[in-house]
Protein backbone atom coordinates (compact mmCIF):
# COMPACT_ATOMS: atom_id res chain seq x y z
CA UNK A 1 13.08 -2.70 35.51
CA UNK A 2 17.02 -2.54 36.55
CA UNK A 3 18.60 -0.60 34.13
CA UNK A 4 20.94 -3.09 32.55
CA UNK A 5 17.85 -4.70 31.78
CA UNK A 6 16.05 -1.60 30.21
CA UNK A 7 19.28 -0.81 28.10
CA UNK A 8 19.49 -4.45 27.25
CA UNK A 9 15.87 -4.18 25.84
CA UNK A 10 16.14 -1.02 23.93
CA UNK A 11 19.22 -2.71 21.99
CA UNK A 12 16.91 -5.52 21.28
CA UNK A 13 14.22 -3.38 19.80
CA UNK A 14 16.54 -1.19 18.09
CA UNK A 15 18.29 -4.02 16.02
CA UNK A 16 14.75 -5.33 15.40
CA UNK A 17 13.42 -2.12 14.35
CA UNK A 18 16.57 -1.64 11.94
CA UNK A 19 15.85 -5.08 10.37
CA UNK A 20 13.73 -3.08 7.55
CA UNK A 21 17.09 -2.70 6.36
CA UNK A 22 18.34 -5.69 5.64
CA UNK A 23 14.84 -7.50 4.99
CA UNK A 24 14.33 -4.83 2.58
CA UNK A 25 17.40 -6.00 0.88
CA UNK A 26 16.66 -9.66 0.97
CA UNK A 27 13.12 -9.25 -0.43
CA UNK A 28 14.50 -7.26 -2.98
CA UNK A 29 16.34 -10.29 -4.57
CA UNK A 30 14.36 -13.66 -2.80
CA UNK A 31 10.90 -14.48 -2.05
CA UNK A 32 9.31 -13.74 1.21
CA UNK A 33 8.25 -17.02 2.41
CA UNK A 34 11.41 -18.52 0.75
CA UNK A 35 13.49 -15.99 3.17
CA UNK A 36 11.59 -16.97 6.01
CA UNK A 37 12.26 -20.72 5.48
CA UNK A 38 16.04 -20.10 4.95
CA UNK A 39 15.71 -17.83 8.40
CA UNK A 40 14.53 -20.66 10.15
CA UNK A 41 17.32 -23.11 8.64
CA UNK A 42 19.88 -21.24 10.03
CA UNK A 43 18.48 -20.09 13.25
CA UNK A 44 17.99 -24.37 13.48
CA UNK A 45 21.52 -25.17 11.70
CA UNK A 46 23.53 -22.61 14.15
CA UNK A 47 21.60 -23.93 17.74
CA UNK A 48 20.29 -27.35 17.65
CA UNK A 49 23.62 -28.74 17.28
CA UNK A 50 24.54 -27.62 20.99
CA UNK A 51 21.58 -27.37 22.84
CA UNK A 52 19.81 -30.84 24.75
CA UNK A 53 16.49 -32.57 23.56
CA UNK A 54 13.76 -30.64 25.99
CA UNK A 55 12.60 -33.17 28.85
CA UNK A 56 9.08 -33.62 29.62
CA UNK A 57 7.01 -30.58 31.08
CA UNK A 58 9.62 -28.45 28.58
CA UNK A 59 8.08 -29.71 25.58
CA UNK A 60 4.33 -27.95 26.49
CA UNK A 61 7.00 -24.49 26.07
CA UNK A 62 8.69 -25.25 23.18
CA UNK A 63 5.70 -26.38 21.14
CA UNK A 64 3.33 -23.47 22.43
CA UNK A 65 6.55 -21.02 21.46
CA UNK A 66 7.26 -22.63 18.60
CA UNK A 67 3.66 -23.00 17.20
CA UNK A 68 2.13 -19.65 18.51
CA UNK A 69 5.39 -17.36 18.14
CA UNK A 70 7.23 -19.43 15.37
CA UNK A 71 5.18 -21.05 13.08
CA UNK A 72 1.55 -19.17 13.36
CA UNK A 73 2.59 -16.10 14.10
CA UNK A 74 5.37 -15.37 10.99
CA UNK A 75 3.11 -17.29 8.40
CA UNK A 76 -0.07 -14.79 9.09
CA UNK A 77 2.52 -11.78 9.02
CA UNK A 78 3.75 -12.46 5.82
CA UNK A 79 0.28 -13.32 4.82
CA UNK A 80 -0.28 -9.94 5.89
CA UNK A 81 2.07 -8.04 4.59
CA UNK A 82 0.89 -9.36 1.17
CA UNK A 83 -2.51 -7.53 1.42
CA UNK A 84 -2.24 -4.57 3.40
CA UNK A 85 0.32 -1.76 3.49
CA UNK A 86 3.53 -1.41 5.35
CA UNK A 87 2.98 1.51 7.62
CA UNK A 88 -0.71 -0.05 8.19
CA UNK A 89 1.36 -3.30 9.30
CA UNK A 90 3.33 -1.43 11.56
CA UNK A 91 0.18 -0.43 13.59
CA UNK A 92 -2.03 -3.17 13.36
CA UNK A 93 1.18 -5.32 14.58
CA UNK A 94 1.88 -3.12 17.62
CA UNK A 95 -1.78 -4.60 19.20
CA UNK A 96 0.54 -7.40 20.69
CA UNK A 97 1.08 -4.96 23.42
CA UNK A 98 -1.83 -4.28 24.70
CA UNK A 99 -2.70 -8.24 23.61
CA UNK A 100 0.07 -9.41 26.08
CA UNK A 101 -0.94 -6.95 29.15
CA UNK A 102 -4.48 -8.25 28.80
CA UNK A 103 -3.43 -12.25 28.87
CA UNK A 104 -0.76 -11.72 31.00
CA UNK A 105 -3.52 -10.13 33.69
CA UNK A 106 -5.98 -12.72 32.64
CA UNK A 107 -3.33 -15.86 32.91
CA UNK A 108 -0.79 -14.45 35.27
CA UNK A 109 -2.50 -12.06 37.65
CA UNK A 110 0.09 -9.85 36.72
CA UNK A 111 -1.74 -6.48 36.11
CA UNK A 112 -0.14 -3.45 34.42
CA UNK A 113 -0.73 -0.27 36.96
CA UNK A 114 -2.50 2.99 35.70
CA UNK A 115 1.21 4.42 34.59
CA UNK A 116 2.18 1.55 32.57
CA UNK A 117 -1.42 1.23 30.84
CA UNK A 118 -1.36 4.93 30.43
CA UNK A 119 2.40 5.14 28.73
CA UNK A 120 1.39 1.98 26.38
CA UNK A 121 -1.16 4.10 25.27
CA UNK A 122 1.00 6.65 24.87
CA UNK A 123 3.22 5.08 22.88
CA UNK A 124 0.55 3.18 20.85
CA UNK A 125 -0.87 6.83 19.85
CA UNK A 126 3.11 7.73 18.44
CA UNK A 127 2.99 4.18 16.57
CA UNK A 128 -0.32 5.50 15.04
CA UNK A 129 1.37 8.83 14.18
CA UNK A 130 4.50 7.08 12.65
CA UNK A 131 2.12 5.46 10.55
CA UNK A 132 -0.30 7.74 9.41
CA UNK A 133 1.14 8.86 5.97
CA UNK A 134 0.85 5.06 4.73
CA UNK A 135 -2.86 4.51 6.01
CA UNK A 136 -4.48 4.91 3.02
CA UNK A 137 -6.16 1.86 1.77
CA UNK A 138 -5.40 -0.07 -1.74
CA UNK A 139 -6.23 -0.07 -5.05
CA UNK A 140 -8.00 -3.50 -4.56
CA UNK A 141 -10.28 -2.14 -2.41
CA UNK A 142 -11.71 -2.64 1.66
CA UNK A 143 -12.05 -6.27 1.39
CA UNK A 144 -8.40 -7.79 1.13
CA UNK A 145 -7.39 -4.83 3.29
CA UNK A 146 -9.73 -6.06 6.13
CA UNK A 147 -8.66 -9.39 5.78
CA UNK A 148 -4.58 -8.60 5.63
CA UNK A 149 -5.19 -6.90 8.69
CA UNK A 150 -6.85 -9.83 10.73
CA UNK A 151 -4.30 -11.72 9.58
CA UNK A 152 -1.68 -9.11 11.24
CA UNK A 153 -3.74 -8.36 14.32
CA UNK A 154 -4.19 -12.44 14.65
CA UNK A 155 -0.43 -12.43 14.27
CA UNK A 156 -0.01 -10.30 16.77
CA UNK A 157 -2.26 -12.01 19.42
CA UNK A 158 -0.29 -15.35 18.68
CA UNK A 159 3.32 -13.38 19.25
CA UNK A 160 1.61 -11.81 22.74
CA UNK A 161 0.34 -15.56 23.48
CA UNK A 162 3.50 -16.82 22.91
CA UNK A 163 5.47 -14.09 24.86
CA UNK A 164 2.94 -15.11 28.24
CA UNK A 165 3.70 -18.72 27.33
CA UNK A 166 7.61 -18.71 28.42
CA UNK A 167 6.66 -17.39 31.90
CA UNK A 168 3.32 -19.49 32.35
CA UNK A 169 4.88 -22.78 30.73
CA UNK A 170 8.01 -25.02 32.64
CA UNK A 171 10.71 -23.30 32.12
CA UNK A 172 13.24 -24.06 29.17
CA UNK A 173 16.63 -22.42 28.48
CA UNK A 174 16.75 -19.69 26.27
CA UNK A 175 18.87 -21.17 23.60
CA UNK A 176 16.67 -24.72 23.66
CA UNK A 177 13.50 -22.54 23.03
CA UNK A 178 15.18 -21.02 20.52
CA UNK A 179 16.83 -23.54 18.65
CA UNK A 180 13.37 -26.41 18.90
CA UNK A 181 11.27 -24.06 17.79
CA UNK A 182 13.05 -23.51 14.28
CA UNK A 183 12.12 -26.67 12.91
CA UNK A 184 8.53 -26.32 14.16
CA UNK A 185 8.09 -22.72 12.55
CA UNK A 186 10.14 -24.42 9.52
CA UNK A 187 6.97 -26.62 8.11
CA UNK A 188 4.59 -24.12 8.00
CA UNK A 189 7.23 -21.36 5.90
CA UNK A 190 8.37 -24.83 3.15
CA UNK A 191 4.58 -24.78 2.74
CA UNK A 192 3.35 -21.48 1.91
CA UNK A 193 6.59 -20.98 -0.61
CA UNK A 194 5.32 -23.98 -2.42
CA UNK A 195 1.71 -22.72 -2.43
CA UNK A 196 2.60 -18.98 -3.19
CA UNK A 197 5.95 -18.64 -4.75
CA UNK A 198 7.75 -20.05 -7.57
CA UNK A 199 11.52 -19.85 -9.34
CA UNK A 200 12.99 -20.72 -5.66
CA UNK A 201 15.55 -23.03 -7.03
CA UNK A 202 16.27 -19.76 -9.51
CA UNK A 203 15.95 -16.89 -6.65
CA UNK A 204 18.67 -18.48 -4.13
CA UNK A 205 21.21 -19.59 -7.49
CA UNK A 206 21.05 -15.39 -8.83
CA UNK A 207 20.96 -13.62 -5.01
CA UNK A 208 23.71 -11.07 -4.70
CA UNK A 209 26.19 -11.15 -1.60
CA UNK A 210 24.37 -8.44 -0.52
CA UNK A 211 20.65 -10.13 0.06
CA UNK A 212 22.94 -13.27 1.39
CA UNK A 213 24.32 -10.87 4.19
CA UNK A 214 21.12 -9.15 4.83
CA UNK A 215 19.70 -12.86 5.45
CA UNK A 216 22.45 -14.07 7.23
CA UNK A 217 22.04 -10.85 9.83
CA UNK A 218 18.26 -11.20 9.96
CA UNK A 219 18.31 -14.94 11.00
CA UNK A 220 21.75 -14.70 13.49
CA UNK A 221 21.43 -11.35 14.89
CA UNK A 222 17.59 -11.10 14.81
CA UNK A 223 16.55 -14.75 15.04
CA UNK A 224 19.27 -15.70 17.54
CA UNK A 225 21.21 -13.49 19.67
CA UNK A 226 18.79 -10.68 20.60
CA UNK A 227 15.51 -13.51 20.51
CA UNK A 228 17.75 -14.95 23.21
CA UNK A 229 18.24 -11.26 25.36
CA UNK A 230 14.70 -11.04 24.30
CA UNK A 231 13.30 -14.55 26.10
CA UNK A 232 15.10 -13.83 29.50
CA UNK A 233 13.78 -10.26 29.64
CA UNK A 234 10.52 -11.65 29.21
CA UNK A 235 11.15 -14.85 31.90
CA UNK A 236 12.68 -12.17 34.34
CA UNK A 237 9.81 -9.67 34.24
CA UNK A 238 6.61 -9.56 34.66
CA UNK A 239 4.89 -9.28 31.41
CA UNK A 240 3.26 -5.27 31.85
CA UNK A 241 6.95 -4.29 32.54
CA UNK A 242 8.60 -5.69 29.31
CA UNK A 243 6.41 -5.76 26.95
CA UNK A 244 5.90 -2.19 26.26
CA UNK A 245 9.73 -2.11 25.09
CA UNK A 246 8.16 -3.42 21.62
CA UNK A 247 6.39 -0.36 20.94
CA UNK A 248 9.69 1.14 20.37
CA UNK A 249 10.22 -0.99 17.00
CA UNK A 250 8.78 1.85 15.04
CA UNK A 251 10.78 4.45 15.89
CA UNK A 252 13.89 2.67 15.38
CA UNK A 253 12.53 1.48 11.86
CA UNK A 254 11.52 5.09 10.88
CA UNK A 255 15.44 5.38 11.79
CA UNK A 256 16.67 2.43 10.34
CA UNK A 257 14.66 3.27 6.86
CA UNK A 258 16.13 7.42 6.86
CA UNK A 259 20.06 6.44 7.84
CA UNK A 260 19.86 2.90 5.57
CA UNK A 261 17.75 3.48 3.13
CA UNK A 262 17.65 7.38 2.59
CA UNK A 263 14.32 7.52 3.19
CA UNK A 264 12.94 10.85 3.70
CA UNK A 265 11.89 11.83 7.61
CA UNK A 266 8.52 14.14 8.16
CA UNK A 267 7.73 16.31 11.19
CA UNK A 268 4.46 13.77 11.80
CA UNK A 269 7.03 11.01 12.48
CA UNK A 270 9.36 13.27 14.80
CA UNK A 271 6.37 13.81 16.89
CA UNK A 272 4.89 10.00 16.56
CA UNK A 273 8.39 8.74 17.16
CA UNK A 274 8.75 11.03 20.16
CA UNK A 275 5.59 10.17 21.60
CA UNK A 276 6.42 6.53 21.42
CA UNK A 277 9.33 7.05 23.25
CA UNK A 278 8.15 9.05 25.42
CA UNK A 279 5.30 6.71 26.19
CA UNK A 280 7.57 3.87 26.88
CA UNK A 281 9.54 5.68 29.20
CA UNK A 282 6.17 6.48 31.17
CA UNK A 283 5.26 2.84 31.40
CA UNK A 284 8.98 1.71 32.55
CA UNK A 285 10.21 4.62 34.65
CA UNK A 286 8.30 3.37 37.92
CA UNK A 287 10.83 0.48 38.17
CA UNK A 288 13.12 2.02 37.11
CA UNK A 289 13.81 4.26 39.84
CA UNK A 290 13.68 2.06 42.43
């Protein structure tokens, strides 16, 4: 990978790691599937108004994107997130790594060498590290634990399926992705508030400036200008040559939660956090050199 493209990545995955900040904030003050929906109404408000109606062939991309990374794949995290812990999230979520080398072999041919499966591992055991001190499981015992966690791992293999999608599918601009799949991901997010939450109406009237921000930057920053970086790294490479850039979201969220939320750091997650880098690096560095 050039290494405009690497840096370009690593900025990608370090504002998405730091997002604990500011989604910390939001949930704080509105409910999570609420804050989803409004994520998706603004990714949608800011794009659709400028980018075309997809043609044809495009509209097999934007409805696999938008159904398998949009809509499936944030309404099982949040499901989640509801039953398991954080830092047990944070590992069972990573498995879209190894999910996307193993379908982008199986439906692209493109298969990761011994270096890059050996660095993913790598980093994968650092993730596990980072995590460790938050594995234990909950008061309500094994079964909601096991099922929160399919429901991560499943969201995980939906995000890898959708990642192989934009280079297996006809192409589509990044921005048109972007912007058609909001209102697909949309339905599913309007549901599950109405289901699960309540006091909506009452939760957006009383939310400070501050969770408005927070939102705001989640949805713009997050769900539009680095998902865009994000989609042409992932058109421009093959898939066992980007995709190991995500295993550097933990890191940068163990840094995100210490500088933004003076959360307190622990030699385990120096050492997980270095081997995660480190791991990364081991994957990308063969391209990177030449």
């Amino acid at each position: 990978m050039p290494p405009r493209d690497l840096l370009l990545g690593t900025i990608v995955m370090a504002v998405w790691g730091s997002q604990v900040v500011p989604v910390r904030l939001s949930l704080a003050e509105l409910p999570p599937f609420l804050m989803l929906a409004i994520r998706w109404v603004i990714v949608g408000a800011v794009l659709l108004p400028f980018v075309p109606v997809p043609r044809g062939g495009q509209w097999k991309t934007v409805a696999a994107v938008g159904v398998l990374s949009g809509a499936v794949h944030s309404s099982l995290l949040y499901l989640g997130l509801l039953l398991v812990p954080a830092a047990v999230a944070g590992v069972v979520y990573q498995l879209n790594v190894p999910f996307a080398l193993l379908l982008g072999w199986a439906t692209l041919g493109e298969a990761p060498s011994r270096r890059a499966l050996a660095g993913t591992a790598l980093a994968f055991a650092g993730v596990v590290l980072l995590s460790a001190a938050g594995a234990a499981l909950p008061a309500g015992g094994s079964g909601p634990f096991l099922l929160g966690a399919g429901l991560i791992a499943a969201s995980a293999l939906c995000l890898a399926a959708g990642n192989v999608s934009v280079r297996r599918l006809p192409a589509v601009p990044s921005a048109t992705l972007n912007g058609w799949q909001a209102p697909i991901a949309l339905v599913p997010a309007v549901l599950l508030s109405l289901v699960a939450e309540r006091d909506q109406a009452q939760a957006v009237a009383q939310a400070s400036l501050t969770a408005w921000i927070a939102v705001f930057w989640v949805a713009l920053v997050g769900g539009v200008i680095t998902w865009q970086i994000w989609l042409r790294l992932v058109r421009r490479h093959p898939v066992p040559r980007v995709t190991p850039l995500l295993l550097l979201i933990p890191p940068f969220a163990i840094a995100g939660g210490v500088l933004g939320l003076g959360e307190r750091l622990t030699a385990l997650q120096v050492v997980g956090a270095t081997l995660a880098c480190g791991g990364v690096g081991l994957a990308l560095l063969p391209r990177w050199r030449r």
